[in-house]
Protein backbone atom coordinates (compact mmCIF):
# COMPACT_ATOMS: atom_id res chain seq x y z
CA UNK A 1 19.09 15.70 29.99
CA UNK A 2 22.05 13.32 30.57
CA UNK A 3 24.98 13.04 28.23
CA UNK A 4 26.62 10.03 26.99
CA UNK A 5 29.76 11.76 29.98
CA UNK A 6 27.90 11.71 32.32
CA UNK A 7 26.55 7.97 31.98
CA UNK A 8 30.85 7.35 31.37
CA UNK A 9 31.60 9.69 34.96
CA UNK A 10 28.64 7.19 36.77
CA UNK A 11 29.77 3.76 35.96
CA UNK A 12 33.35 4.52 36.17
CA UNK A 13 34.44 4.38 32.91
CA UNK A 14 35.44 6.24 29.26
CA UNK A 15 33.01 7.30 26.78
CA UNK A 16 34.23 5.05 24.39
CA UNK A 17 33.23 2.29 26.64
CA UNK A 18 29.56 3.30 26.83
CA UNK A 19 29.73 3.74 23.10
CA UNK A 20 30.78 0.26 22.81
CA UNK A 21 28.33 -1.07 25.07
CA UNK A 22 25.14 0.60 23.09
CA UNK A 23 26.80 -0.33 19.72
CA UNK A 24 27.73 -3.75 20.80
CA UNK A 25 31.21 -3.86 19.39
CA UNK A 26 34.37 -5.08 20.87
CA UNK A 27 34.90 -7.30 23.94
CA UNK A 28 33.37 -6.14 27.17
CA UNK A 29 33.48 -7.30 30.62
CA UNK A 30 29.87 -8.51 31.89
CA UNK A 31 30.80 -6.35 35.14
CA UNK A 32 31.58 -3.58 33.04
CA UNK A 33 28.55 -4.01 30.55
CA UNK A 34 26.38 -4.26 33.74
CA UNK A 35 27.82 -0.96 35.44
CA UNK A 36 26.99 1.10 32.24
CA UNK A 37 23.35 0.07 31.56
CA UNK A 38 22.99 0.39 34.97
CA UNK A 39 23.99 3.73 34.87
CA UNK A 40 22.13 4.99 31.76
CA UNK A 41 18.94 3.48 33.65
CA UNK A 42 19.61 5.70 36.64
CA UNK A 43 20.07 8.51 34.35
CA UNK A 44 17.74 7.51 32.38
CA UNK A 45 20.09 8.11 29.24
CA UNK A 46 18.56 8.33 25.73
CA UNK A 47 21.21 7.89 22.83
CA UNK A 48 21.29 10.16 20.04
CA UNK A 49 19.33 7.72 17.26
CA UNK A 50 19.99 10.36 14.57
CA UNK A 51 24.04 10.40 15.49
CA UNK A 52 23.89 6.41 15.77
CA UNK A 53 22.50 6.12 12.54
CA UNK A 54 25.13 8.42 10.82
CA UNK A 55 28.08 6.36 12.92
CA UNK A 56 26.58 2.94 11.41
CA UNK A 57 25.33 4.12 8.47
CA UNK A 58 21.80 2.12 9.29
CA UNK A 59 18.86 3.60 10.97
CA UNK A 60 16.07 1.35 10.85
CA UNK A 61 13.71 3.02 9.65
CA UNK A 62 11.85 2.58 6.87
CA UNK A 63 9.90 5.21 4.64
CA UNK A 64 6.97 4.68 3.42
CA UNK A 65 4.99 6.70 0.61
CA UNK A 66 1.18 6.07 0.25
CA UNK A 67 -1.45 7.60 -2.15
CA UNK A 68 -4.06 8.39 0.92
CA UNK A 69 -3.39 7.47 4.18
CA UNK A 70 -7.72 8.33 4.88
CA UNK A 71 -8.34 5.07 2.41
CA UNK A 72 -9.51 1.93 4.13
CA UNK A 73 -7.20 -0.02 1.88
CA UNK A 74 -4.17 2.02 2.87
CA UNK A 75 -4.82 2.47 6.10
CA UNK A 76 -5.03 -1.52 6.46
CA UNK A 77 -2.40 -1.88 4.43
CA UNK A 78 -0.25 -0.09 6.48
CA UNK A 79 -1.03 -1.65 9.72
CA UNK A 80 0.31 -4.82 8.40
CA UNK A 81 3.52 -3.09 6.99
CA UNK A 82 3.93 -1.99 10.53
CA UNK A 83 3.44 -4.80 12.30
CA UNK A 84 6.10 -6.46 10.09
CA UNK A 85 8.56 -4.10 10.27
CA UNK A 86 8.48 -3.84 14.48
CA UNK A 87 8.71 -7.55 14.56
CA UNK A 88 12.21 -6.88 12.72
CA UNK A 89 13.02 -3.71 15.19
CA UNK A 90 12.25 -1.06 12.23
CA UNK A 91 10.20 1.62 12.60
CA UNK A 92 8.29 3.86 10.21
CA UNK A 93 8.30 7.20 8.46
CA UNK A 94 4.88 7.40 6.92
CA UNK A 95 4.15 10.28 3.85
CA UNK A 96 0.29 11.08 2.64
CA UNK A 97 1.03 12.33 -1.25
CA UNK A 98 -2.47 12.70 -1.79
CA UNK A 99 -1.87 11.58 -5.37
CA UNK A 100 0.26 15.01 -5.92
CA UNK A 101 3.66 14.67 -7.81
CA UNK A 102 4.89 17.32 -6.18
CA UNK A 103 4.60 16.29 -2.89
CA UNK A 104 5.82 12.89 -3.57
CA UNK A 105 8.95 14.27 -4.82
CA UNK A 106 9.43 15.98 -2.05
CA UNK A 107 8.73 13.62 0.44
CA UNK A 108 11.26 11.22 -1.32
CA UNK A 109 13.84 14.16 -0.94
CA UNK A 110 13.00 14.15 2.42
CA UNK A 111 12.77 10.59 3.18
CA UNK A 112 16.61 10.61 1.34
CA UNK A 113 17.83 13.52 3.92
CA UNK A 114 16.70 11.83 6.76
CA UNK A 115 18.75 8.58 6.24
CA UNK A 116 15.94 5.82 6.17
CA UNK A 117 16.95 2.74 5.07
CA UNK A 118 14.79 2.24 2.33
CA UNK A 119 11.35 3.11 1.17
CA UNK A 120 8.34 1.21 0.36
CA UNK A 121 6.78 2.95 -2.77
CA UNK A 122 2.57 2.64 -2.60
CA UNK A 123 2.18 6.22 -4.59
CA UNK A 124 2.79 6.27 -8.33
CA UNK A 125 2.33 10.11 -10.17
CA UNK A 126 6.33 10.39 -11.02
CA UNK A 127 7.94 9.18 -13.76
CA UNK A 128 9.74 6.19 -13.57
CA UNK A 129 12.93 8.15 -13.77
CA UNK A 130 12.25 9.21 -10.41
CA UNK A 131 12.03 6.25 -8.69
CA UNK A 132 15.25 4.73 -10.19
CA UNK A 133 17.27 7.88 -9.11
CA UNK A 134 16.43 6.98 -5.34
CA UNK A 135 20.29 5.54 -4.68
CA UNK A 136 18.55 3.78 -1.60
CA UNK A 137 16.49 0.24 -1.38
CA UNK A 138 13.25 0.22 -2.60
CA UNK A 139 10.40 -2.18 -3.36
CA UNK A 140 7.27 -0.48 -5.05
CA UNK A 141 3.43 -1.87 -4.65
CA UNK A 142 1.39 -2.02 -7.98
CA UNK A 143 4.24 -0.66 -10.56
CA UNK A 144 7.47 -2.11 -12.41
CA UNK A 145 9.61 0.78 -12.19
CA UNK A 146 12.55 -1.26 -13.31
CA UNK A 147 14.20 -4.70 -13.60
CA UNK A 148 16.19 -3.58 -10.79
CA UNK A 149 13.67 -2.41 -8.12
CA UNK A 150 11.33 -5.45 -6.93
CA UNK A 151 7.45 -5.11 -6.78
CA UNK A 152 4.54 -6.39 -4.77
CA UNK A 153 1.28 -6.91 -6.48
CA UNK A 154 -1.78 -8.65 -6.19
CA UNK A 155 -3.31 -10.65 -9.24
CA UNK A 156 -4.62 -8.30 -10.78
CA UNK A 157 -5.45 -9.60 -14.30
CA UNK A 158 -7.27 -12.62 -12.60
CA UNK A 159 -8.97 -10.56 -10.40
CA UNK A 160 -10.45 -8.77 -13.65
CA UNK A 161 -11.30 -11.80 -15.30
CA UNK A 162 -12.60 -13.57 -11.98
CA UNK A 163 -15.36 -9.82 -11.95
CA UNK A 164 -16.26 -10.10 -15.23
CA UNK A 165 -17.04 -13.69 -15.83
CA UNK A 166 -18.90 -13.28 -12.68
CA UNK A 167 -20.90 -10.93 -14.17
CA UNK A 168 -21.37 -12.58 -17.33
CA UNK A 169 -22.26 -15.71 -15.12
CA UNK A 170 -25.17 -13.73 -13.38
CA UNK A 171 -26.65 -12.85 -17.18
CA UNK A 172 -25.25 -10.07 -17.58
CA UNK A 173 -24.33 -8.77 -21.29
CA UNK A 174 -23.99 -5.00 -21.54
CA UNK A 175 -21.01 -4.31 -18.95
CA UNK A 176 -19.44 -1.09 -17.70
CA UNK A 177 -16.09 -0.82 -15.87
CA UNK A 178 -15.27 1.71 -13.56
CA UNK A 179 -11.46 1.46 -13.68
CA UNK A 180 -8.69 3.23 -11.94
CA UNK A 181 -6.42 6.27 -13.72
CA UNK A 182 -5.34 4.97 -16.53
CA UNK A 183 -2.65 7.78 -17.58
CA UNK A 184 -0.04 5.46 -15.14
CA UNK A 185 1.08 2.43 -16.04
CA UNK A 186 -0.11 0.78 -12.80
CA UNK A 187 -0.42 -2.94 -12.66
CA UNK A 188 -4.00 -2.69 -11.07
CA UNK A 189 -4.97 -1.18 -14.46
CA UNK A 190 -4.60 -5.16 -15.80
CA UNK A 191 -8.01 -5.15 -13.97
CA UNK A 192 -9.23 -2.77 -16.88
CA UNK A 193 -7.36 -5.01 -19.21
CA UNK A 194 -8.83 -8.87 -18.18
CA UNK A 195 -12.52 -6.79 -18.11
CA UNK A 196 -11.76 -5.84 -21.91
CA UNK A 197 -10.71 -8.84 -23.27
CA UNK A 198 -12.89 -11.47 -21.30
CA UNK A 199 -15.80 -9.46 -22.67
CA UNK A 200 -14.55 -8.98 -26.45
CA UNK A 201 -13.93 -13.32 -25.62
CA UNK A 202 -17.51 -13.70 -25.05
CA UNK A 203 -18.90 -11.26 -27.47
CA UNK A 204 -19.94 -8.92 -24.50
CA UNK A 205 -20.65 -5.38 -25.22
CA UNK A 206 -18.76 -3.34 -22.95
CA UNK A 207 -17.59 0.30 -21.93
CA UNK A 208 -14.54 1.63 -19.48
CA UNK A 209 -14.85 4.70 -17.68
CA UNK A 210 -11.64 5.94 -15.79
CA UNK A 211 -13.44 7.40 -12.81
CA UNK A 212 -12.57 5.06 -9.26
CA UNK A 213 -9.67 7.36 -7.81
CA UNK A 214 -8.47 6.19 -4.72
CA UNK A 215 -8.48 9.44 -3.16
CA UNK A 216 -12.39 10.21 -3.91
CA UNK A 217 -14.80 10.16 -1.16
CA UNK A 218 -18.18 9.16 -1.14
CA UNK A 219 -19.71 12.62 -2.05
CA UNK A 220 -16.93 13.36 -5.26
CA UNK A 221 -17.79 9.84 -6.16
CA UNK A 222 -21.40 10.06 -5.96
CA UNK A 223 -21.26 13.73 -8.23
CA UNK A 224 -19.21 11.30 -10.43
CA UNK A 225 -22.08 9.22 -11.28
CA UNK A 226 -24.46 11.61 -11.56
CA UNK A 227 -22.41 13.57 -13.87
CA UNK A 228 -20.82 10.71 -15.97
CA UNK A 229 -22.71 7.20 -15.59
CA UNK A 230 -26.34 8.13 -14.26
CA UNK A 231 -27.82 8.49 -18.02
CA UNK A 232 -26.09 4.93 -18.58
CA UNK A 233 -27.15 2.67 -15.96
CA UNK A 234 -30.43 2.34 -18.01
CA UNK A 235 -28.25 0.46 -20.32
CA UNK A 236 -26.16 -1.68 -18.46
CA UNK A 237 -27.01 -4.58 -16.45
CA UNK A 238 -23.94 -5.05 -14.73
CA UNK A 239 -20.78 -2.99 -13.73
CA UNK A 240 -17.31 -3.46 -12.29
CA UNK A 241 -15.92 -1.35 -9.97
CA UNK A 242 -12.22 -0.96 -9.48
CA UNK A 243 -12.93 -0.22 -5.71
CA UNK A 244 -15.17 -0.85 -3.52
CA UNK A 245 -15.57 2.88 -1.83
CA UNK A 246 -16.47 3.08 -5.87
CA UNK A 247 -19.07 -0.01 -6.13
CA UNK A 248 -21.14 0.81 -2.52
CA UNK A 249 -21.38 4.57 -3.61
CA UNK A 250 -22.62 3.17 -6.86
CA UNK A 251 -25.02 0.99 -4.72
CA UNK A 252 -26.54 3.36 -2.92
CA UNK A 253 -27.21 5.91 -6.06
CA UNK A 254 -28.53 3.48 -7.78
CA UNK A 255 -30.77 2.70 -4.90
CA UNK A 256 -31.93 6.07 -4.90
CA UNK A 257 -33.11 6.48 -8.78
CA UNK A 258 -34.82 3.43 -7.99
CA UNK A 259 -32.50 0.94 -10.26
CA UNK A 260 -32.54 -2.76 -8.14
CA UNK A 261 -29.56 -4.08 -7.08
CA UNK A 262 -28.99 -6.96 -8.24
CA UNK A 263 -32.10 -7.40 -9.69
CA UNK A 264 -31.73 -4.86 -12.37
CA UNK A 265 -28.43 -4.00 -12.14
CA UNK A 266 -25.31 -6.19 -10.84
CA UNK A 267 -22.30 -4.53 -9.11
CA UNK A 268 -18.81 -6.15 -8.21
CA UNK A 269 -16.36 -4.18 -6.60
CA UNK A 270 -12.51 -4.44 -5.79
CA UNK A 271 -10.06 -4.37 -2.30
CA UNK A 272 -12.55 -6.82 -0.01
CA UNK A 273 -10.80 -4.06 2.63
CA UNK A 274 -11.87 -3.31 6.21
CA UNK A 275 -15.05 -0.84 5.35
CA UNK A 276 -16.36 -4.03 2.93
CA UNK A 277 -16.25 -6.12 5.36
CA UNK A 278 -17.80 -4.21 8.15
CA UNK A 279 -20.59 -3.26 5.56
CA UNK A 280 -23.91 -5.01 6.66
CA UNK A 281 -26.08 -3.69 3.68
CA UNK A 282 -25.30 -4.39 1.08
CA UNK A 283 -23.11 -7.36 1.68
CA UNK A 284 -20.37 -6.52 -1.42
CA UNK A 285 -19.38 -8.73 -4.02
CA UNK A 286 -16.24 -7.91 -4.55
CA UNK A 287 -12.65 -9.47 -5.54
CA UNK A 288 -10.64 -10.04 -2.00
CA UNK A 289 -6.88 -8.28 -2.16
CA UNK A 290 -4.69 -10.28 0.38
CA UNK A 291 -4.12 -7.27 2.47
CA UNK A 292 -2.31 -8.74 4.81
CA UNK A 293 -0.22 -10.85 2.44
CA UNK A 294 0.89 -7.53 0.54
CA UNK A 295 2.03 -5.63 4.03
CA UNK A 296 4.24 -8.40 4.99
CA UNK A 297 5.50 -9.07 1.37
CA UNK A 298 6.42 -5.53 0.68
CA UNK A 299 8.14 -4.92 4.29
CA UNK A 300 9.92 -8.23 4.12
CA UNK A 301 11.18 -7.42 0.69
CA UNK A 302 12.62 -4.07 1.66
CA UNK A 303 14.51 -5.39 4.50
CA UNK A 304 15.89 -8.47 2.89
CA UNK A 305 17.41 -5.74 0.40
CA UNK A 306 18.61 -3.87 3.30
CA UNK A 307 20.41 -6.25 4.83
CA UNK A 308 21.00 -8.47 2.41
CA UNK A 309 21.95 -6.19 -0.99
CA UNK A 310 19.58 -5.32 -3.79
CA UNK A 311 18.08 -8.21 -5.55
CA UNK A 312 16.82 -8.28 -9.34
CA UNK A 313 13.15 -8.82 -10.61
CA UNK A 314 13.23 -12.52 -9.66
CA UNK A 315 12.21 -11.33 -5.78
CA UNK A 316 8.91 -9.84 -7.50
CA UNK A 317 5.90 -11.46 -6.28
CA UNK A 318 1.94 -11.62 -7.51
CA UNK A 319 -0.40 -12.72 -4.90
CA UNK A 320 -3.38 -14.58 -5.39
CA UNK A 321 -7.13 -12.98 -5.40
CA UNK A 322 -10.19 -14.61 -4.29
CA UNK A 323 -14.01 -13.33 -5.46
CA UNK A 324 -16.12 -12.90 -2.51
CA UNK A 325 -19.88 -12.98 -3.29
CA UNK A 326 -21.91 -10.91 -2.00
CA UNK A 327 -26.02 -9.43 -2.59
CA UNK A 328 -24.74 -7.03 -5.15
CA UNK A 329 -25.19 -10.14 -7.23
């Protein structure tokens, strides 16, 4: 493997020279420029991105800690965090917590001893504490963690209204939520929060379940339902899902103890992510997350603090929701 010497010995010139060249600092000579890239072409020279990054103190790269990277949500999500990030010549060091503290913790070490720029925060089972003792750039998805750290969110209070009057819009007047983990204070748990008061507004009976974990699958969802909401769908007649992995699992049990959907029972869901919208039966109705929206946001965000300093709460932003209406309905 060629050395930054022998790239110096080929064009004719010092090594602090070709260091000058690939950092682009100082004056150099277009014939002189020309005769080094040349040679670390021929040589087919690869610098040393790790001691670069330590010279400039700037690596571009970006970390990025997500709940579960198996999650159609998360999995679009980061495609569009991606794509945003290349665009502005950063690349990505992706961790799967799995929604364990421990790991997160330790993939925030790790993201630290590595030297990434910054880190994009989508997992949430620390403390607050945690987060704030970072000493690097961060923007977090779905959480204040402080006045100082900016966050990306979708709407989700409206969303939670826009589901239950929905509901209550179809008929519906015994309602069931299926919300998130509620031990966090998450801002998609406002979901939980619209559902509660739009039915105590409209004199809806209601119940919330915490049950629609991001990291379930199908099969630990469906042993959900049989184990904590099968003796109740006799007494709802509609429910809202904080997910939709959640709501078509839902569907299809339902389906099988014979309970009509929508007929008997109405179902809205959350994310209007990739698997929704591939889904031919049932079509979902479901509250649409601007996936896309949320990548670019949060990557934008990070790098604006990284090259730009840290900014206060005022560079938070709330993106809008949309319901989508589907034949759960």
């Amino acid at each position: 493997m060629a050395s930054i010497k022998d790239v110096a010995k080929l064009a004719g010139v010092s090594v602090t020279t070709v260091s000058r060249v690939m950092n682009n600092r100082g004056y150099i000579g277009s014939k002189t420029r020309k005769n080094v890239e040349s040679a670390m072409k021929e040589l087919d020279y690869q610098p040393n991105q790790i001691a670069r990054a330590l010279l400039k103190n700037q690596s571009h790269v970006i970390g990025v800690i997500i709940p579960n990277l198996s999650h159609p949500f998360f999995a679009e999500l980061m495609s569009w965090i991606e794509q945003y990030a290349s665009s502005q010549n950063y690349k990505l060091l992706v961790c799967n917590s799995l929604h364990e503290a421990e790991k997160e913790l330790n993939y925030i070490k790790m993201l630290r001893q590595n030297r990434v720029d910054g880190i994009i925060m989508c997992s949430h089972t620390l403390e607050i504490e945690a987060y704030q003792n970072v000493n690097l750039p961060i923007v977090s998805f779905d959480r204040v963690l402080s006045s100082s750290i900016p966050y990306i969110a979708n709407d989700n209070y409206t969303g939670g209204e826009l589901a239950t009057n929905h509901l209550i819009d179809q008929g519906c007047n015994k309602l069931l939520h299926i919300s998130g983990p509620l031990h966090y204070d998450l801002l998609a748990n406002r979901r939980s929060d619209a559902f509660q008061i739009t039915c105590m507004k409209n004199n809806i009976a209601y119940e919330t379940i915490e049950g629609a974990h991001v990291k379930a699958t199908f099969e630990e969802n469906w042993d959900f339902i049989q184990q904590n909401i099968a003796d109740k769908l006799s007494q709802v007649d509609g429910i809202f899902c904080s997910n939709d992995i959640f709501a078509y699992t839902l569907y299809e049990y339902a389906k099988s103890v014979g309970i009509k959907v929508p007929e008997q029972l109405k179902i809205v869901g959350y994310d209007y992510h990739s698997f929704t919208r591939m889904l031919q039966t049932p079509k979902l109705t479901t509250i649409k997350q601007p996936i896309k929206e949320i990548g670019n946001a949060l990557a934008s965000s990070l790098i604006d603090q990284i090259e730009n300093g840290v900014h206060d709460n005022g560079s938070n932003t709330i993106l809008a929701v949309e319901l989508i209406k589907g034949e759960t309905t």
